[in-house]
C-alpha atoms as a PDB file:
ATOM      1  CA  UNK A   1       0.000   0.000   0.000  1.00  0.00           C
ATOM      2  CA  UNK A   2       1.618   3.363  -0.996  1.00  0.00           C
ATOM      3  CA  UNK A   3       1.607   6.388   1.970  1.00  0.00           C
ATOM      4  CA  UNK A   4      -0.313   9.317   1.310  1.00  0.00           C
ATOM      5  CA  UNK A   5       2.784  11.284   1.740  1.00  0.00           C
ATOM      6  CA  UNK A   6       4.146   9.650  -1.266  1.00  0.00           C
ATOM      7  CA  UNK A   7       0.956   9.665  -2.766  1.00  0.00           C
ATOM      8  CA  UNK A   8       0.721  13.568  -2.470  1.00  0.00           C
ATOM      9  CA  UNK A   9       5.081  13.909  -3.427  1.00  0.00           C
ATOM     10  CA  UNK A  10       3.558  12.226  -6.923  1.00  0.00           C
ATOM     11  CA  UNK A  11       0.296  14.026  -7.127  1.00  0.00           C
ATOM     12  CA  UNK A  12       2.073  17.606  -6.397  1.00  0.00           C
ATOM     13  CA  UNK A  13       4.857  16.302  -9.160  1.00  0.00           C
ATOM     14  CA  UNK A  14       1.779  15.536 -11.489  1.00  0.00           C
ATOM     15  CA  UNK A  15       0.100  18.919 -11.327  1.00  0.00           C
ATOM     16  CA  UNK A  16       3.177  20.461 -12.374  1.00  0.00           C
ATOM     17  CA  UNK A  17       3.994  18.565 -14.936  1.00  0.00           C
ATOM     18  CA  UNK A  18       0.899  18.983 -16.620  1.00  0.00           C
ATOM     19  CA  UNK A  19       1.108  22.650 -16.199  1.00  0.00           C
ATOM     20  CA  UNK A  20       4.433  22.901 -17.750  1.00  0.00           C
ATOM     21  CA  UNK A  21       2.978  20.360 -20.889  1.00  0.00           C
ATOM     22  CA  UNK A  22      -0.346  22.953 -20.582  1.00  0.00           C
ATOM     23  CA  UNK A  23       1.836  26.247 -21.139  1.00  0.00           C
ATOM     24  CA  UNK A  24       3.991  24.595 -24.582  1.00  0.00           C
ATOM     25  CA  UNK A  25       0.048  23.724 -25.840  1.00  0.00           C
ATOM     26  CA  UNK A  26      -1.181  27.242 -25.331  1.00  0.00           C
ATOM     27  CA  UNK A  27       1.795  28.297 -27.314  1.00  0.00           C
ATOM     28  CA  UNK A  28       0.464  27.097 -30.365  1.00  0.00           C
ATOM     29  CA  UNK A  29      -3.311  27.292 -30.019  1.00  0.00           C
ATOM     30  CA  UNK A  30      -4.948  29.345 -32.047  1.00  0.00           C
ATOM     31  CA  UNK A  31      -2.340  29.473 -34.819  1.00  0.00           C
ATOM     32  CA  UNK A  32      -1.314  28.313 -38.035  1.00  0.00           C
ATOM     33  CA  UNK A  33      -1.032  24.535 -37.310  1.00  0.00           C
ATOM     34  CA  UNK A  34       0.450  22.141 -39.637  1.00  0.00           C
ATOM     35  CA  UNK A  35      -1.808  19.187 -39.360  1.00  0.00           C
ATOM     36  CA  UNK A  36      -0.766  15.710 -39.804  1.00  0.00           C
ATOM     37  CA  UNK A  37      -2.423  12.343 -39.771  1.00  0.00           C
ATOM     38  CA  UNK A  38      -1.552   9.782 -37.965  1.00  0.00           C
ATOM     39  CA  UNK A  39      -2.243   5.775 -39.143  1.00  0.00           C
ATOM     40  CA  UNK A  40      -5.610   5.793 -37.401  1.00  0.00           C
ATOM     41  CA  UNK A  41      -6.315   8.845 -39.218  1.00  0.00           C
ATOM     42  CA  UNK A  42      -6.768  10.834 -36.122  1.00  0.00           C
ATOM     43  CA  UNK A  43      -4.712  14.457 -36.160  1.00  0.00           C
ATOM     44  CA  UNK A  44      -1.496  15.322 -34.596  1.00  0.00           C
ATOM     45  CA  UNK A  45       0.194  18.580 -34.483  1.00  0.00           C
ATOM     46  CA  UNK A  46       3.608  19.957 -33.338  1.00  0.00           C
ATOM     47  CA  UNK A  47       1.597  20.389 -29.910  1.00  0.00           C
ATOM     48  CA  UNK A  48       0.742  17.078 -29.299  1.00  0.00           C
ATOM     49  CA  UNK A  49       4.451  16.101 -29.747  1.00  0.00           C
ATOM     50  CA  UNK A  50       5.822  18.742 -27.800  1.00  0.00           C
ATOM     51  CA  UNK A  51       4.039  18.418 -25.167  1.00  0.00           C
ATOM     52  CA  UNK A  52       4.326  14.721 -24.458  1.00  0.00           C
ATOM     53  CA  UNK A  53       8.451  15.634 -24.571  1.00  0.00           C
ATOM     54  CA  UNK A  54       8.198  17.785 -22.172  1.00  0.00           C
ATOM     55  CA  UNK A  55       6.380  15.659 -19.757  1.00  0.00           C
ATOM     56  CA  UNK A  56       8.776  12.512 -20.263  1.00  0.00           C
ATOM     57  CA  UNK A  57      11.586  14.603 -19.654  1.00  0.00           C
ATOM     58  CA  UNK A  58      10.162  15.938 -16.451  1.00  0.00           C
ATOM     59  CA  UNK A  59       9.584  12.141 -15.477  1.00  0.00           C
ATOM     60  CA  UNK A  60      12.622  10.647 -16.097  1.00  0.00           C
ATOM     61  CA  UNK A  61      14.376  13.601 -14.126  1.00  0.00           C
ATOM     62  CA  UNK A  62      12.136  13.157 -11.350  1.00  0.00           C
ATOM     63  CA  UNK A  63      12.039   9.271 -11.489  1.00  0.00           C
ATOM     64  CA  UNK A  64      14.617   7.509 -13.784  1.00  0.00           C
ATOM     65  CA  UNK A  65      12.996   3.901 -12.573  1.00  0.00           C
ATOM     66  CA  UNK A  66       9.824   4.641 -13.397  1.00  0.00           C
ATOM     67  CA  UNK A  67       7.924   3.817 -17.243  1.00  0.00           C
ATOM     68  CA  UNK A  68       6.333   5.646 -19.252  1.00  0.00           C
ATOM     69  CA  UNK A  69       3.483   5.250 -21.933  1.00  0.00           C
ATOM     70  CA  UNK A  70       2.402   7.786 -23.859  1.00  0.00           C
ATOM     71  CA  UNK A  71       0.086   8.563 -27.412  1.00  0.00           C
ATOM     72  CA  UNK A  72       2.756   9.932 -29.379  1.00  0.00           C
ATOM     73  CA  UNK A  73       6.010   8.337 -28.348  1.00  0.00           C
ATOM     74  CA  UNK A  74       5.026   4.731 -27.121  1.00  0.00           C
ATOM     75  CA  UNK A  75       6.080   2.975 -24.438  1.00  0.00           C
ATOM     76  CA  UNK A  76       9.253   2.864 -21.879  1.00  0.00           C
ATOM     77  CA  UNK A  77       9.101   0.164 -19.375  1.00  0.00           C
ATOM     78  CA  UNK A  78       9.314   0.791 -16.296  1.00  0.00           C
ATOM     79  CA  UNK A  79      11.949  -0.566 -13.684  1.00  0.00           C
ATOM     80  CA  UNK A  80       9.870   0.054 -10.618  1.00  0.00           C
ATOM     81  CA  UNK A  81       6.527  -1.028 -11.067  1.00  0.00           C
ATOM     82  CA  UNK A  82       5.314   2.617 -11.523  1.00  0.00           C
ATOM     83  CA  UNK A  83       4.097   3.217 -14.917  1.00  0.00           C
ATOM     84  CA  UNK A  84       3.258   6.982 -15.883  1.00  0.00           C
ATOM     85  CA  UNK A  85       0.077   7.293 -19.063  1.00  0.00           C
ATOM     86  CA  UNK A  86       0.645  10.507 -20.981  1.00  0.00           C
ATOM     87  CA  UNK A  87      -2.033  12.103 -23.523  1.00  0.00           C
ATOM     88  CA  UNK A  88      -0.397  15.520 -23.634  1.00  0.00           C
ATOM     89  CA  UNK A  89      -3.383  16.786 -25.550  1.00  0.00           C
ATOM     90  CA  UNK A  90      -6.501  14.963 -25.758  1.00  0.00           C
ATOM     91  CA  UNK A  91      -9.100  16.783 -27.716  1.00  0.00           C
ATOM     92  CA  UNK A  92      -7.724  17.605 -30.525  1.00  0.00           C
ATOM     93  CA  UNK A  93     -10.231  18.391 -32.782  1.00  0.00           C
ATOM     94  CA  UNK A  94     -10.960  20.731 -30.696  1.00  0.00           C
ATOM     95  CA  UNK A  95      -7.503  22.353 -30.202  1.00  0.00           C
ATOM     96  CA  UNK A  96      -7.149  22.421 -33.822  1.00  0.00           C
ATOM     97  CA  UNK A  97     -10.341  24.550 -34.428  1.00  0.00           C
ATOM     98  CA  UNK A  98      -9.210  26.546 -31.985  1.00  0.00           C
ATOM     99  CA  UNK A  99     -11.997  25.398 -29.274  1.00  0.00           C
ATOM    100  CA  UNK A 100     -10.740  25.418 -25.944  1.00  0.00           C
ATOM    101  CA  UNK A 101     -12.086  22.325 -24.636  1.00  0.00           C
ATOM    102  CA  UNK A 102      -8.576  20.171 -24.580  1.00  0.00           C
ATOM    103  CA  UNK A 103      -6.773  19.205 -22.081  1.00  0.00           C
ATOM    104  CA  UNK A 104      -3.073  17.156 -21.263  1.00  0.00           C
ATOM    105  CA  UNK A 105      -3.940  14.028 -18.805  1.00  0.00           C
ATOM    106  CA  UNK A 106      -1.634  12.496 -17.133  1.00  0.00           C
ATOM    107  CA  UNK A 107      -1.799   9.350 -14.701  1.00  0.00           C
ATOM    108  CA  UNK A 108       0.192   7.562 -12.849  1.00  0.00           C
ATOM    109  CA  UNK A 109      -0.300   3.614 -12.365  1.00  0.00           C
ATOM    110  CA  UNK A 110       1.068   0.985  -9.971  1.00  0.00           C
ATOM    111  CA  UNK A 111       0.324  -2.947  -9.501  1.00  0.00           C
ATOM    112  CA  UNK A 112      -2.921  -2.362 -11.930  1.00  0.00           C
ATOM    113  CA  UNK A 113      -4.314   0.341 -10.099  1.00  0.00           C
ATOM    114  CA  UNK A 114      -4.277   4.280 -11.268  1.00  0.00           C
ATOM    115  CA  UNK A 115      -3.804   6.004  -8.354  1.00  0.00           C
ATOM    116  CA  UNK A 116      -3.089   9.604  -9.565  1.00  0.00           C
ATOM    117  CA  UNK A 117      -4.642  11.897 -12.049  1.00  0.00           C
ATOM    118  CA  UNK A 118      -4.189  15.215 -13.553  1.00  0.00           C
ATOM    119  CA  UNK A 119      -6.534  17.299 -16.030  1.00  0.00           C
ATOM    120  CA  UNK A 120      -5.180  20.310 -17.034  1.00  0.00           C
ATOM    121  CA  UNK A 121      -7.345  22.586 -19.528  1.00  0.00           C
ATOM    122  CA  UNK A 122      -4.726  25.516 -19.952  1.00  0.00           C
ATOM    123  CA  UNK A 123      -6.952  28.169 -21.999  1.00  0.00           C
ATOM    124  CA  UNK A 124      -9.804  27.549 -19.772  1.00  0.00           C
ATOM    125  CA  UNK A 125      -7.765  28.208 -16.313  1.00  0.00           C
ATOM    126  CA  UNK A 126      -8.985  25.016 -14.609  1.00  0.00           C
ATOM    127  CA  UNK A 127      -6.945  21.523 -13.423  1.00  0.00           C
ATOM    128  CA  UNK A 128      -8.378  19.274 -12.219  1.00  0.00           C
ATOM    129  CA  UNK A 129      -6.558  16.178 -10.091  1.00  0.00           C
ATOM    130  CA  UNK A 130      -6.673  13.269  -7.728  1.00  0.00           C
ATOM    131  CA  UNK A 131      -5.005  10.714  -5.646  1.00  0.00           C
ATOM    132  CA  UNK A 132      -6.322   7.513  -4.267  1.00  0.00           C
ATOM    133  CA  UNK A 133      -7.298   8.242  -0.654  1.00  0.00           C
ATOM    134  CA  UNK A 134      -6.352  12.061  -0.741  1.00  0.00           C
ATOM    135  CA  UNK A 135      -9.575  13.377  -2.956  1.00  0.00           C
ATOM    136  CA  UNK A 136     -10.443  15.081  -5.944  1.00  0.00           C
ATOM    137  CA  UNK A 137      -9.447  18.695  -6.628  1.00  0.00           C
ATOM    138  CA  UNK A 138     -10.777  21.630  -8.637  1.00  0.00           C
ATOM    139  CA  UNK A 139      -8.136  24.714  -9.025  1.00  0.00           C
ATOM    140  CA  UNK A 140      -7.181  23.596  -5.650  1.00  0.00           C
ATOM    141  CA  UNK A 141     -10.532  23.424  -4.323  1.00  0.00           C
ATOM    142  CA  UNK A 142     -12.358  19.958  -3.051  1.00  0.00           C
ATOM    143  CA  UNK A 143     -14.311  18.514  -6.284  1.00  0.00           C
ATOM    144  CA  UNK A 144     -17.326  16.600  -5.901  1.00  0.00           C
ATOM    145  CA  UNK A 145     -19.983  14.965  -8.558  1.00  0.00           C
ATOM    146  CA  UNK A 146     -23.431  16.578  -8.405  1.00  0.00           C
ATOM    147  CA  UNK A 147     -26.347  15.225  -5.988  1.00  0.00           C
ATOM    148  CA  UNK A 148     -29.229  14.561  -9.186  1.00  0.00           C
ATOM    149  CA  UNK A 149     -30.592  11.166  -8.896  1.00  0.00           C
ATOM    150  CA  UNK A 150     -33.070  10.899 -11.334  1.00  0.00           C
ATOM    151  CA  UNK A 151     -31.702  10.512 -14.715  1.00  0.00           C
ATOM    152  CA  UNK A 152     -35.045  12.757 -16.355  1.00  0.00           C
ATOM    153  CA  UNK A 153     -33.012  15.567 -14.504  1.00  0.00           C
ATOM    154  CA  UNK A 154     -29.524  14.747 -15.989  1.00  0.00           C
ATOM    155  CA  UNK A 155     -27.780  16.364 -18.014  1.00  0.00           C
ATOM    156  CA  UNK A 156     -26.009  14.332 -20.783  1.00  0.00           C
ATOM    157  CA  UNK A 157     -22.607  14.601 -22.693  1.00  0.00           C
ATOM    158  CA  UNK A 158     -21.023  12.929 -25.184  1.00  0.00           C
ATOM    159  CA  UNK A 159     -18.438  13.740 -27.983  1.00  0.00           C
ATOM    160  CA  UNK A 160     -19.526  12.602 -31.550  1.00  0.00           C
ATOM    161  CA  UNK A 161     -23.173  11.472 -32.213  1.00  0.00           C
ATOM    162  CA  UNK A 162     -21.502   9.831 -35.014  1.00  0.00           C
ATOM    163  CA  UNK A 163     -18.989   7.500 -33.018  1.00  0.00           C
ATOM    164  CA  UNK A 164     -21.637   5.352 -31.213  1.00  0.00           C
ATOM    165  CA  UNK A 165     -23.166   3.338 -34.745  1.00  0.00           C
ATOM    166  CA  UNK A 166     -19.484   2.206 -35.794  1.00  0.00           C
ATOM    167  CA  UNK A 167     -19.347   0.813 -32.007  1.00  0.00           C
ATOM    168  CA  UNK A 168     -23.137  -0.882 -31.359  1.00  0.00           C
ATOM    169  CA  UNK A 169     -23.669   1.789 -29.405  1.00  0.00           C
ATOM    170  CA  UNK A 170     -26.650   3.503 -30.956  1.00  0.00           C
ATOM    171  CA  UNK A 171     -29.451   2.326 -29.367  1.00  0.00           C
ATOM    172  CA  UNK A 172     -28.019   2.816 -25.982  1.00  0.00           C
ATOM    173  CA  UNK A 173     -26.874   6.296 -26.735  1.00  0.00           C
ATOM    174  CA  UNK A 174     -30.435   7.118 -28.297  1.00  0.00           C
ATOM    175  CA  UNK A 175     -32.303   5.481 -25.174  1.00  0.00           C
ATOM    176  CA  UNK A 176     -30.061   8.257 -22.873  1.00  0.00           C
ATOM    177  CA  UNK A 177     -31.040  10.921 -24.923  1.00  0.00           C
ATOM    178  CA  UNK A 178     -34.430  10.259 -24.553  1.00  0.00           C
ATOM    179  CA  UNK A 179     -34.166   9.552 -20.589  1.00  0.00           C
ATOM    180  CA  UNK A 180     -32.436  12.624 -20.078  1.00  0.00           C
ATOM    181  CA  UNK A 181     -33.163  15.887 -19.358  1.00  0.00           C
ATOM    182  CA  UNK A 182     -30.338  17.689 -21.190  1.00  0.00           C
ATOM    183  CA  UNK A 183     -27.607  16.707 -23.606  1.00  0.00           C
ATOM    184  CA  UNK A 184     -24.839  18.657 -25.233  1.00  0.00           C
ATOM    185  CA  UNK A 185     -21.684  17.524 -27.334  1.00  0.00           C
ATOM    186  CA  UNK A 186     -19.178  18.836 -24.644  1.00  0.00           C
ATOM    187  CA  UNK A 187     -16.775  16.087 -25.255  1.00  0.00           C
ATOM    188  CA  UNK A 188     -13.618  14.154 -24.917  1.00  0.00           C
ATOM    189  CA  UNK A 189     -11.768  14.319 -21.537  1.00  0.00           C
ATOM    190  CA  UNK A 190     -13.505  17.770 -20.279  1.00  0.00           C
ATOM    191  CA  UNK A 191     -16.978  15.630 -20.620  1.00  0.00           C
ATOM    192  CA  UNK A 192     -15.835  13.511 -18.040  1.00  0.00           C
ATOM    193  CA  UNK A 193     -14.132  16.535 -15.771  1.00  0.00           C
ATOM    194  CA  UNK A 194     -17.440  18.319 -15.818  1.00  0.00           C
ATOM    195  CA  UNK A 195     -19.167  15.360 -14.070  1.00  0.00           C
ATOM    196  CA  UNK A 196     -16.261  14.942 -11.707  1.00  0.00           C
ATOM    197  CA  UNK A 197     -16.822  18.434 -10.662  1.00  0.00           C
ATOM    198  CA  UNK A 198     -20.919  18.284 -10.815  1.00  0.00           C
ATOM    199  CA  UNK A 199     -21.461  20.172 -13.618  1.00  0.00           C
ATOM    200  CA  UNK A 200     -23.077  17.221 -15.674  1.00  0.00           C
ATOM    201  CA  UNK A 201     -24.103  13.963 -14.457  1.00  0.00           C
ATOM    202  CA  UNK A 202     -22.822  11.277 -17.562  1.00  0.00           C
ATOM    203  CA  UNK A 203     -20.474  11.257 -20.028  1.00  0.00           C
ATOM    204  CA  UNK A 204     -20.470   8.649 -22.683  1.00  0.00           C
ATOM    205  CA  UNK A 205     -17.350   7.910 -24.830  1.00  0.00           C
ATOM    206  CA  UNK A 206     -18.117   4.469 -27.061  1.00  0.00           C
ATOM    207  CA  UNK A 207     -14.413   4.309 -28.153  1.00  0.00           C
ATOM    208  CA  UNK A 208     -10.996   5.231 -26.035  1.00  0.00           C
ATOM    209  CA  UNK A 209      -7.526   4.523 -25.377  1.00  0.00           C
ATOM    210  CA  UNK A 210      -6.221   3.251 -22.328  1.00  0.00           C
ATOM    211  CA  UNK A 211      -3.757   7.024 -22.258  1.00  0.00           C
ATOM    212  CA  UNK A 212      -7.470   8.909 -22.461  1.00  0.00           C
ATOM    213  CA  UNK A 213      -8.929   7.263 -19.624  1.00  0.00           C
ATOM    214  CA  UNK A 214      -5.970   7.011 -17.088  1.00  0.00           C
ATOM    215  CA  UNK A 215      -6.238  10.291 -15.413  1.00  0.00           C
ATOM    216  CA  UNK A 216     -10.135  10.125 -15.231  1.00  0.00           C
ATOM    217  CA  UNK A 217     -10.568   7.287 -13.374  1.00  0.00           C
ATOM    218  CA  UNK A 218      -9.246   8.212  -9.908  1.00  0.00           C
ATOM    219  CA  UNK A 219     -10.487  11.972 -10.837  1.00  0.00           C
ATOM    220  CA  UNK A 220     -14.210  10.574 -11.230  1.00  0.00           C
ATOM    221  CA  UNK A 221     -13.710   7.567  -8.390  1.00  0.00           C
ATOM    222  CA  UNK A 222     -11.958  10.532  -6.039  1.00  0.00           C
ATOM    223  CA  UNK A 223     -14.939  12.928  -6.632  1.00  0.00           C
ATOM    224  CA  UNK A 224     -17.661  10.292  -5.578  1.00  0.00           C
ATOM    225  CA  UNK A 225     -18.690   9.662  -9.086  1.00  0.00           C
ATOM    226  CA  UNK A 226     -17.830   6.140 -11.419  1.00  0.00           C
ATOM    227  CA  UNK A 227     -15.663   5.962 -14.456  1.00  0.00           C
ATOM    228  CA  UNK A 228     -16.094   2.089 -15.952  1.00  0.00           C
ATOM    229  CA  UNK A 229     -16.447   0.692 -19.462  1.00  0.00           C
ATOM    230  CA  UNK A 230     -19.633  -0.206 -20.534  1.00  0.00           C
ATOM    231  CA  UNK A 231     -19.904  -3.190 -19.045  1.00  0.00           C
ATOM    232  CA  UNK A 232     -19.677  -1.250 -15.808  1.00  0.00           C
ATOM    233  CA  UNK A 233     -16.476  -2.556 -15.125  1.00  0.00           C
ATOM    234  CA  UNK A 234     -13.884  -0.126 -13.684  1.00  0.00           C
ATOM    235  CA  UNK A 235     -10.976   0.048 -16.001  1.00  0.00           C
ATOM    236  CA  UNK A 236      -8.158   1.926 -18.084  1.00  0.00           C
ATOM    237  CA  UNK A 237      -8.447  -0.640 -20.980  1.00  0.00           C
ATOM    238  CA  UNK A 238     -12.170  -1.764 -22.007  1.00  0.00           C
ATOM    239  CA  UNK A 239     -10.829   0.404 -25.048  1.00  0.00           C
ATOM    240  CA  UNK A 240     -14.921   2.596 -24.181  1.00  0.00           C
ATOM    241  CA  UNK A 241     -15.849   4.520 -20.960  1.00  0.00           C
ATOM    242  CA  UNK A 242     -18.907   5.823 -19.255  1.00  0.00           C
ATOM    243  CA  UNK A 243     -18.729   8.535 -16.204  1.00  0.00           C
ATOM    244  CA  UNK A 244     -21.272   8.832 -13.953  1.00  0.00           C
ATOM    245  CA  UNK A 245     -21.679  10.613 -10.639  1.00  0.00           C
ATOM    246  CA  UNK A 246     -22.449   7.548  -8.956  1.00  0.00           C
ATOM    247  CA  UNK A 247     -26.071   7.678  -8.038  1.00  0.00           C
ATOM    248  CA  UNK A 248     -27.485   7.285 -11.949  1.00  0.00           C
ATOM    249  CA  UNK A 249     -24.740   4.470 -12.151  1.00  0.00           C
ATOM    250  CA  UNK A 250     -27.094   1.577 -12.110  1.00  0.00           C
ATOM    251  CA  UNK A 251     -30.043   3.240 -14.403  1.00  0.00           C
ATOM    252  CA  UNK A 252     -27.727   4.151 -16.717  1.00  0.00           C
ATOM    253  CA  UNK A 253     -26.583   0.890 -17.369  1.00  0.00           C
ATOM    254  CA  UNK A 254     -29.760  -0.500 -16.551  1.00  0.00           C
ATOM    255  CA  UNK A 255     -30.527   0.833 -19.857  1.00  0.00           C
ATOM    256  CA  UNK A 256     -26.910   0.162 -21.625  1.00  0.00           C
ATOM    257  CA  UNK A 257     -27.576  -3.490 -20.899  1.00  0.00           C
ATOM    258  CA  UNK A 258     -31.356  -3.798 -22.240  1.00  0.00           C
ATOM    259  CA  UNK A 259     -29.855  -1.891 -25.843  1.00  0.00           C
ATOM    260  CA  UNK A 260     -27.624  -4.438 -26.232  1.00  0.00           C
END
């Protein structure tokens, strides 16, 4: 069992780190991008790459023995058992439209188990982080889901309405439209940030990677809420992810599991 002490030593080294990743993004937001495509046809920019160096270098100055695994760069192994899972800008699409709904995540696994996350938004002003045991935080503030337990009073995000056909997730994703109150397209990770910190009550993501989902599951689990795949199983790698705050947990995939 890790010490909180050392728990909060890696979360405060986390925050940082993403801040410093944050500030290279906002250098070239909103500007003349040269946009590439990667093999999955998804974009990267000189952003994405930067950023990611900046945070392994911070790492392995900090801690030589531990890995890291990251979206641009691949994999390092790690000496230590500590494992650190870099997106250094997750919402691109976003970023390169010049929305500022992105965000660098970084978390930090040991023995299976994510124990430390970090959301930074930079050109929104708001991080958001966690560590098993310690809580959730908001811009240094305590972060907690919202109290709604009915889902006709939920508000619902998600961040393609054409993502969830491809995946067999249609019906379910129509069924939550029509049980909820509210839904708006306010996606990737700040989707899942804005139920961690009550402002919406489910996020539904029918494909990820395991480097999109690291930091939010100790960031939703920390704030009270539930980050699983859609099975309902807690996890980094079911490769799909649904947030809840916790109490619309079981009707939402009440209704996941009848549209299947």
């Amino acid at each position: 069992m890790v010490g909180k002490d050392r728990l909060q030593e890696l979360l405060d080294f986390a925050v940082e780190a993403a801040r410093q990743a944050g500030q290279i993004t906002l250098e070239y937001f909103q500007t003349a991008l040269r946009l590439e495509r990667k093999p999955d046809r998804t974009f990267v920019t000189a952003a994405d790459r930067k950023a990611e160096e900046r945070l392994r270098a911070l790492i392995r100055q900090a801690y030589p023995d531990h890995g890291i695994l990251g979206e641009e760069f691949g994999e390092e192994p790690s000496k230590s058992g500590w494992t650190w899972i870099i997106d250094p800008l997750d919402g691109t699409a976003s970023f390169i439209h010049g929305v500022p709904l992105f965000g660098v995540l970084l978390g930090l696994e040991t023995n299976g188990e994510v124990v430390v996350g970090v959301a930074n938004f930079p050109s929104l002003g708001e991080l958001v982080s966690a560590a098993k045991g310690i809580g959730c935080f908001w811009n240094g503030r305590r972060a907690a889901v919202s109290v709604v337990e009915n889902l006709e009073e939920a508000l619902l995000l998600y961040t393609d309405s054409a993502s969830f056909a491809p995946h067999g997730r249609e019906g379910a994703f129509r069924r939550l439209l029509a049980a909820t109150q509210m839904n708006r397209s306010w996606g990737d990770c700040y989707g899942h940030i804005l139920v961690a910190t009550g402002r919406a009550e489910v996020m539904l993501d029918p494909v990820m990677e395991v480097w999109d989902c690291a930091a939010l599951l100790p960031i939703l689990q920390e704030a009270g809420g539930t980050f699983t795949d859609w099975g309902g199983r807690p996890s980094i790698r079911g490769r799909n992810a649904i947030s809840t705050n916790g109490k619309l947990f079981e009707q939402v995939m009440r209704i996941v599991a009848e549209s299947d």
